[in-house]
N, C-alpha and C. Protein backbone atom coordinates (compact mmCIF):
# COMPACT_ATOMS: atom_id res chain seq x y z
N UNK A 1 81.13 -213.92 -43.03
CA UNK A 1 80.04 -212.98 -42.85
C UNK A 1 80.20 -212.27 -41.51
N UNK A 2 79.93 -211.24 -41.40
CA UNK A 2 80.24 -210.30 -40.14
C UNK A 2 79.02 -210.24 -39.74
N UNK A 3 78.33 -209.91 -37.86
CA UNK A 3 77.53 -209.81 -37.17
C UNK A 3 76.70 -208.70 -37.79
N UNK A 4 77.83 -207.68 -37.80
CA UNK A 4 77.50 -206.07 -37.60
C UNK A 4 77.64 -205.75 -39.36
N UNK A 5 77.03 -204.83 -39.08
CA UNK A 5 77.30 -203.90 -40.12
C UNK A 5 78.74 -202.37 -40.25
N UNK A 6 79.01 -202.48 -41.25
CA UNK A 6 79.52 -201.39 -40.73
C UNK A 6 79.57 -200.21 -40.38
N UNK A 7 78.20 -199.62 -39.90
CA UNK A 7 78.22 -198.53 -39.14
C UNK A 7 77.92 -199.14 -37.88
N UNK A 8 77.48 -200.13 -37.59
CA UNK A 8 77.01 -200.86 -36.26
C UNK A 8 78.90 -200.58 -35.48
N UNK A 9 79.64 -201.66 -36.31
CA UNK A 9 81.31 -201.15 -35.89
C UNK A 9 81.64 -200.21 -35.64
N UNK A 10 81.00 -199.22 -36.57
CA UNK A 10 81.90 -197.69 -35.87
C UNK A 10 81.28 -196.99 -34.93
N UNK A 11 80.30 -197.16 -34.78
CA UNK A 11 79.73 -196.86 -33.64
C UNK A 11 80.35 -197.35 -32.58
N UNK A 12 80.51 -198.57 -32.23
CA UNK A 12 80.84 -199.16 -30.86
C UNK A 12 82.46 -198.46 -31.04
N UNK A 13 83.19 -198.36 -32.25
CA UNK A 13 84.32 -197.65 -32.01
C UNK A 13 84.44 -196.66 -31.44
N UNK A 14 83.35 -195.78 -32.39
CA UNK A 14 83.30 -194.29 -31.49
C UNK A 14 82.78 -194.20 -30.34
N UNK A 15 82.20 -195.06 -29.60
CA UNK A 15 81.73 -195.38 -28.41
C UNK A 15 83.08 -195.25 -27.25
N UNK A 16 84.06 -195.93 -27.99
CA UNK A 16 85.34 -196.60 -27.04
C UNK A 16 86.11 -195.11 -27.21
N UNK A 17 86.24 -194.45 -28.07
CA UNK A 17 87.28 -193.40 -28.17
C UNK A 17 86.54 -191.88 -27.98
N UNK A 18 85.51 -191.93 -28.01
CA UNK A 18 84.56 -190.72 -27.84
C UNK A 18 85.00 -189.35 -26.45
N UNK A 19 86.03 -190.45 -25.24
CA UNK A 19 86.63 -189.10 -24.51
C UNK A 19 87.90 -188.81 -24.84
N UNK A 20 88.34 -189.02 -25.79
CA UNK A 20 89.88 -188.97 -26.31
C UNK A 20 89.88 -187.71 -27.36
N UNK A 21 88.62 -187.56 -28.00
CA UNK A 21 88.58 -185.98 -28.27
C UNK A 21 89.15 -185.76 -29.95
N UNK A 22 90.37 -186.38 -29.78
CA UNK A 22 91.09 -185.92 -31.45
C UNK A 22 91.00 -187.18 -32.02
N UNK A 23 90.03 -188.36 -32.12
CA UNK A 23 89.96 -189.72 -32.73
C UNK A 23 88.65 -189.31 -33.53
N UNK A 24 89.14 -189.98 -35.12
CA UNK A 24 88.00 -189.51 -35.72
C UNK A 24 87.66 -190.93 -36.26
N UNK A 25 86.70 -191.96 -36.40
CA UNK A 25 86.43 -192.96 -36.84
C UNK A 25 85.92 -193.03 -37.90
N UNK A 26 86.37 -193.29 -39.17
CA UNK A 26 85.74 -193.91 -40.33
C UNK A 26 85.58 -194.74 -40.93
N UNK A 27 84.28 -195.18 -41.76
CA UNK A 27 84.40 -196.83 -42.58
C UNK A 27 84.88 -196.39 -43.89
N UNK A 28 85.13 -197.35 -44.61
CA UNK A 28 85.72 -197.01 -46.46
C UNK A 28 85.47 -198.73 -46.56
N UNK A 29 85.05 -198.26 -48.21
CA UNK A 29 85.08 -199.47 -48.80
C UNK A 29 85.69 -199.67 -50.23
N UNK A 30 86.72 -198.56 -50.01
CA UNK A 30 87.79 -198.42 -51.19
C UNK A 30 89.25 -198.73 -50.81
N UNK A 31 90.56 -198.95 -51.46
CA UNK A 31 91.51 -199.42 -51.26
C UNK A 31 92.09 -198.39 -50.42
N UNK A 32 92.83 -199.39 -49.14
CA UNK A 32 92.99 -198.53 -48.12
C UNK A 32 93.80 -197.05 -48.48
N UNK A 33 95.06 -197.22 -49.10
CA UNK A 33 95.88 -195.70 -49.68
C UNK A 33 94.54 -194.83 -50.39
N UNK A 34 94.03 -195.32 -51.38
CA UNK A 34 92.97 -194.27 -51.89
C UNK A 34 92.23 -193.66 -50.69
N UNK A 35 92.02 -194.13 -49.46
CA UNK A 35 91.39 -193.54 -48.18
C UNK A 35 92.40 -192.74 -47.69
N UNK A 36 93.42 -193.30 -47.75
CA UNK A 36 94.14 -192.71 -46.88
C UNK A 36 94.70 -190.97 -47.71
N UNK A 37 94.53 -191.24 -49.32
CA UNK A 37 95.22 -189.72 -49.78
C UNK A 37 93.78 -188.59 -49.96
N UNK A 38 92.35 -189.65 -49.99
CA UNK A 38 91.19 -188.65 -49.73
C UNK A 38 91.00 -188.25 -48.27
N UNK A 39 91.80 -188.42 -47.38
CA UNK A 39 91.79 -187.83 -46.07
C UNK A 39 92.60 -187.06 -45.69
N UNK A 40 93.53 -187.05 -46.69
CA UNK A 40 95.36 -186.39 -46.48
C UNK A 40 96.13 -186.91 -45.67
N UNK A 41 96.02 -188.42 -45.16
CA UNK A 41 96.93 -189.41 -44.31
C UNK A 41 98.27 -189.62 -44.92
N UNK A 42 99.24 -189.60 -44.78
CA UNK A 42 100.42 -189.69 -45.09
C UNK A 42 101.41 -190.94 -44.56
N UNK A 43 100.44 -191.31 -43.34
CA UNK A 43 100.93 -192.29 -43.26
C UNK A 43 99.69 -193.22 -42.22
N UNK A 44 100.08 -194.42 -42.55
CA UNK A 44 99.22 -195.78 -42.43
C UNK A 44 99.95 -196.86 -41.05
N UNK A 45 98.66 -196.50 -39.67
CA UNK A 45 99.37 -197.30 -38.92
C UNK A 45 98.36 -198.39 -38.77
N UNK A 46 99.11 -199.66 -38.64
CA UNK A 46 98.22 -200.89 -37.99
C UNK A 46 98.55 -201.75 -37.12
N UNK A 47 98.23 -202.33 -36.31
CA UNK A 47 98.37 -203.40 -35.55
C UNK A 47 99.05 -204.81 -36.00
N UNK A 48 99.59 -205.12 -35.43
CA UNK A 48 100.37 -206.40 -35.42
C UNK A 48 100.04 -207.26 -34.48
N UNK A 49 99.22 -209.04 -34.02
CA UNK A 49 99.04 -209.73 -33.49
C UNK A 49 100.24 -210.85 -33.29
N UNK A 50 100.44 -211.20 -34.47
CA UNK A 50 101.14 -212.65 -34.83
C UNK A 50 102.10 -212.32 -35.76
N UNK A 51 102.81 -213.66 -36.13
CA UNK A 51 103.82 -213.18 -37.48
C UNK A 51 102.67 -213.93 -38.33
N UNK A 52 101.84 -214.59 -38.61
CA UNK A 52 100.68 -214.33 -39.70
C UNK A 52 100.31 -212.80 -39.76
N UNK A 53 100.07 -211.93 -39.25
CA UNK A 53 100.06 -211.28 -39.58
C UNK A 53 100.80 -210.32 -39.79
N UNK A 54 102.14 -210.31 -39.62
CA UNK A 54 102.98 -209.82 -40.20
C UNK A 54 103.26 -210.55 -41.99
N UNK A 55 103.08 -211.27 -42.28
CA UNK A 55 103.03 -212.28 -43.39
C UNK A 55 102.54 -211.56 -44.42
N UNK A 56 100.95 -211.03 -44.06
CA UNK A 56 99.98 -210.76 -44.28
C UNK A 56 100.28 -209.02 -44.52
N UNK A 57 100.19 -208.43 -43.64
CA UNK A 57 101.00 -206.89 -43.66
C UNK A 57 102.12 -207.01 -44.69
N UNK A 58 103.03 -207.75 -44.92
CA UNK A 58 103.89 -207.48 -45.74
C UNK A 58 103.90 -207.37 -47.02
N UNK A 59 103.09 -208.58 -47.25
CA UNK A 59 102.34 -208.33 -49.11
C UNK A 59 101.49 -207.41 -48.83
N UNK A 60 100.83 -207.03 -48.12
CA UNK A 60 99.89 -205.61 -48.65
C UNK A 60 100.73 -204.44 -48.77
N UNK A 61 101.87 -204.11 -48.12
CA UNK A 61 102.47 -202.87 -47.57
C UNK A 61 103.23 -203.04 -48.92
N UNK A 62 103.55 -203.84 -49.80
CA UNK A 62 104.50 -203.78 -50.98
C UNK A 62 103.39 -203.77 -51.77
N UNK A 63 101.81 -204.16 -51.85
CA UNK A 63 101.26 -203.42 -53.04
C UNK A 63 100.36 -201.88 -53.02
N UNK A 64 100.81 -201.82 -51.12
CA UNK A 64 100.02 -200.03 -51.00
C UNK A 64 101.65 -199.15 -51.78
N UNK A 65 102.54 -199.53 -51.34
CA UNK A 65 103.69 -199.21 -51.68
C UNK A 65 103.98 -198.61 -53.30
N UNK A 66 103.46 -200.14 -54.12
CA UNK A 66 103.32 -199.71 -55.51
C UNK A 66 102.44 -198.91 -56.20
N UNK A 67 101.38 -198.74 -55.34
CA UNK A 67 100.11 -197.93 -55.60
C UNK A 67 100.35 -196.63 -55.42
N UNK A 68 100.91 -196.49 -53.95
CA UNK A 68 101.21 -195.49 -53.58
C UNK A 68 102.56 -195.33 -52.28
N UNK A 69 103.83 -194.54 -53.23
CA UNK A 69 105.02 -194.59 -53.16
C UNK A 69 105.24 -193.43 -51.59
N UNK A 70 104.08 -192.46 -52.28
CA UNK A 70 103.98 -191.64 -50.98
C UNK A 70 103.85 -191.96 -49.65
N UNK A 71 102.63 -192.67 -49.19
CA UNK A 71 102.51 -193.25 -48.30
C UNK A 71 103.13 -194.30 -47.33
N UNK A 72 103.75 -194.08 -46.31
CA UNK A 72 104.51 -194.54 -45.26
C UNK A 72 103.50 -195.76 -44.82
N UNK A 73 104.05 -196.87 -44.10
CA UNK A 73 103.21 -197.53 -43.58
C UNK A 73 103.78 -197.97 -42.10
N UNK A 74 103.56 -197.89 -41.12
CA UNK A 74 104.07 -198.24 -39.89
C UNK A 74 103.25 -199.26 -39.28
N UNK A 75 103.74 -200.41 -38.35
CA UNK A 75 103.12 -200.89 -37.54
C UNK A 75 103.69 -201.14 -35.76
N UNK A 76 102.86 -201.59 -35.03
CA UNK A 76 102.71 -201.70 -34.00
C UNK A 76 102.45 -203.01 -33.62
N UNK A 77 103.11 -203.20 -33.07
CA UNK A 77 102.50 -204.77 -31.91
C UNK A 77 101.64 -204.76 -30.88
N UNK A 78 101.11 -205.40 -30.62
CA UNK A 78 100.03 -205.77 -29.53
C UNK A 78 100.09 -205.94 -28.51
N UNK A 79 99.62 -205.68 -26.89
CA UNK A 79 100.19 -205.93 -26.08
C UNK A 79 99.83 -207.41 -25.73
N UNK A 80 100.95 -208.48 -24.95
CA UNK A 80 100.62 -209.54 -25.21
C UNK A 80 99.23 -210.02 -24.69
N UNK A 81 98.43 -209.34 -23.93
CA UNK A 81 97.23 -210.14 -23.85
C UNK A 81 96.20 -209.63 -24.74
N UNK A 82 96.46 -208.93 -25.74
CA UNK A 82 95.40 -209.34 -26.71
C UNK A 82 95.71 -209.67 -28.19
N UNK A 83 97.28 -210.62 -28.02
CA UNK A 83 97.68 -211.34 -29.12
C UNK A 83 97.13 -212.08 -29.63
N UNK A 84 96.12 -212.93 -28.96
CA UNK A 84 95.50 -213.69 -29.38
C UNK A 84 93.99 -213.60 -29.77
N UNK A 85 93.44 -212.40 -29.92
CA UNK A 85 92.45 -212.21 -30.15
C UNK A 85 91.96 -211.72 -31.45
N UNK A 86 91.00 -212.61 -32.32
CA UNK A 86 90.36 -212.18 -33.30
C UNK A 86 88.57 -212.53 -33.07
N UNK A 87 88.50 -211.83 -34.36
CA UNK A 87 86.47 -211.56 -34.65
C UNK A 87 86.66 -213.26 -34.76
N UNK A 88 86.90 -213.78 -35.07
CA UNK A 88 85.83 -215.40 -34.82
C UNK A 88 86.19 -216.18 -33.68
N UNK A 89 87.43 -215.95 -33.36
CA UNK A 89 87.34 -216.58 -31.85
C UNK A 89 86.65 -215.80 -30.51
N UNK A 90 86.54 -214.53 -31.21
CA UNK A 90 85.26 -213.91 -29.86
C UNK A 90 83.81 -214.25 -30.07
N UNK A 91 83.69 -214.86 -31.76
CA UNK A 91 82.33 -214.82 -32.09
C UNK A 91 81.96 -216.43 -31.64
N UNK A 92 83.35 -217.20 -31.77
CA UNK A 92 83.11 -218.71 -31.04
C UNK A 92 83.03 -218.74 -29.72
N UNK A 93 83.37 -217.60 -28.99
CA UNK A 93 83.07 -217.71 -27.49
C UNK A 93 82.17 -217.34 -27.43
N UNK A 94 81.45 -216.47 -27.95
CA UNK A 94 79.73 -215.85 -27.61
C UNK A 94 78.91 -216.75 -28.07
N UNK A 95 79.52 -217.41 -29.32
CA UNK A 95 78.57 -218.77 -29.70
C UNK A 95 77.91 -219.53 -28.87
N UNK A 96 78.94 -220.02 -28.09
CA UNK A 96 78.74 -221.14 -27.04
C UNK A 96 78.54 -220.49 -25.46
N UNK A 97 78.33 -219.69 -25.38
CA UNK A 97 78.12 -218.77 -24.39
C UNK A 97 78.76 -218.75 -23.11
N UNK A 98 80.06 -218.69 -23.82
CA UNK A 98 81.15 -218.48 -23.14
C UNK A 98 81.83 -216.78 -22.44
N UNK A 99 82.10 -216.81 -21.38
CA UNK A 99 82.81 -215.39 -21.07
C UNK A 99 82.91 -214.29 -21.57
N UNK A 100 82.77 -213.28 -22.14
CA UNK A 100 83.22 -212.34 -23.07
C UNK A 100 84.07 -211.22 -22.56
N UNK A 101 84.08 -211.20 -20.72
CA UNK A 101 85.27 -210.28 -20.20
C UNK A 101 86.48 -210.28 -20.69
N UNK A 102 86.69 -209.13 -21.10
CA UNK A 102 88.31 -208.54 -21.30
C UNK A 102 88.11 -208.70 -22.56
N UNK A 103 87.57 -209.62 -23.47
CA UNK A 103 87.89 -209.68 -25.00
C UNK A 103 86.69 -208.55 -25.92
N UNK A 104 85.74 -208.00 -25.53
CA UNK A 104 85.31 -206.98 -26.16
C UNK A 104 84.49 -206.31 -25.03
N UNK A 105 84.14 -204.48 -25.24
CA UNK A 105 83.78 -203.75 -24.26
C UNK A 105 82.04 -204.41 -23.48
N UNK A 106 81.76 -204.44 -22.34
CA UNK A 106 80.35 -204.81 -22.02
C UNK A 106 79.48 -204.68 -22.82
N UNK A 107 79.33 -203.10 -23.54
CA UNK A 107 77.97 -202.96 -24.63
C UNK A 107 78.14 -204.06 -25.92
N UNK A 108 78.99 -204.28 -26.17
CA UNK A 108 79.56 -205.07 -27.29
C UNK A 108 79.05 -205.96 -27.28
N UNK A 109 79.62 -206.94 -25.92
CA UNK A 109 79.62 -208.54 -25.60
C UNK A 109 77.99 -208.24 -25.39
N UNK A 110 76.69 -207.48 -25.12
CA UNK A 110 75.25 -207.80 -24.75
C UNK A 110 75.18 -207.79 -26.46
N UNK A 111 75.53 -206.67 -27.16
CA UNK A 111 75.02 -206.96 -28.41
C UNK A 111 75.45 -208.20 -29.11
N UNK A 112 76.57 -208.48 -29.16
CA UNK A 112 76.86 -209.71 -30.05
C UNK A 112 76.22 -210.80 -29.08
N UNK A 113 76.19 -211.28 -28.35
CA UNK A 113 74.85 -212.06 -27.77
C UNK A 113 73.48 -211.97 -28.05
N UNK A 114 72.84 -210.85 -28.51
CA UNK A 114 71.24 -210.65 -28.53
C UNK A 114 72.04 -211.27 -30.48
N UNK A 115 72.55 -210.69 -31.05
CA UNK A 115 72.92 -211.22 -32.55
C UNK A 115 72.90 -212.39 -32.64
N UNK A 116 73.23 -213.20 -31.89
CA UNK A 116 73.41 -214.66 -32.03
C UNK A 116 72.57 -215.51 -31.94
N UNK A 117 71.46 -214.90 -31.13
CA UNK A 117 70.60 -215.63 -30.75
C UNK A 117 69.79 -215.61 -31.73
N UNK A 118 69.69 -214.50 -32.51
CA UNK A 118 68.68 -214.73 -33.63
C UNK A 118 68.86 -215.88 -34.87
């Protein structure tokens, strides 16, 4: 179960990229290529943490692949200090009310705290 909703997410996204000017943030709740050819994306970049998730990227990228032959998929690695970071180990540190510097922006870490508490 997630904190936020997802416009609550894109908000704090568009929050983070809002002086960068040519970043456009959207949610979908359809299969990612079908987003990506109703936007005219041609190609699909994502992040890389771990080789789980490379694991993980790989069976999807062979069934966006079969879906859609058009679509390129590229990824990127992480820089190493935020290899280790996912949504439940930030949500287990806010749990226990632990630190939240460096692992999500200030407005973030007050909101997912006032969330928790409820």
């Amino acid at each position: 179960k997630t904190v936020f909703t997802a416009e609550e997410r894109t908000a704090f996204i568009e929050a983070e990229v809002a002086e960068l000017g040519n970043v456009q943030v959207k949610a979908f709740d359809t299969l990612l290529v079908d987003f990506a050819r109703e936007n005219g994306a041609r190609t699909i970049v994502k992040g890389l943490r771990a080789i789980s998730d490379f694991e993980y990227e790989f069976e999807m990228n062979q069934l966006n692949r079969k879906m859609a032959p058009d679509i390129e998929s590229m990824y990127l690695m992480s820089a190493p200090e935020f290899s280790f970071l996912s949504s439940s180990g930030v949500k287990e540190v806010a749990t226990f009310g632990g630190d939240l510097t460096g692992l999500v922006p200030p407005h973030v870490a007050e909101r997912l705290k006032e969330a928790l508490r409820r």
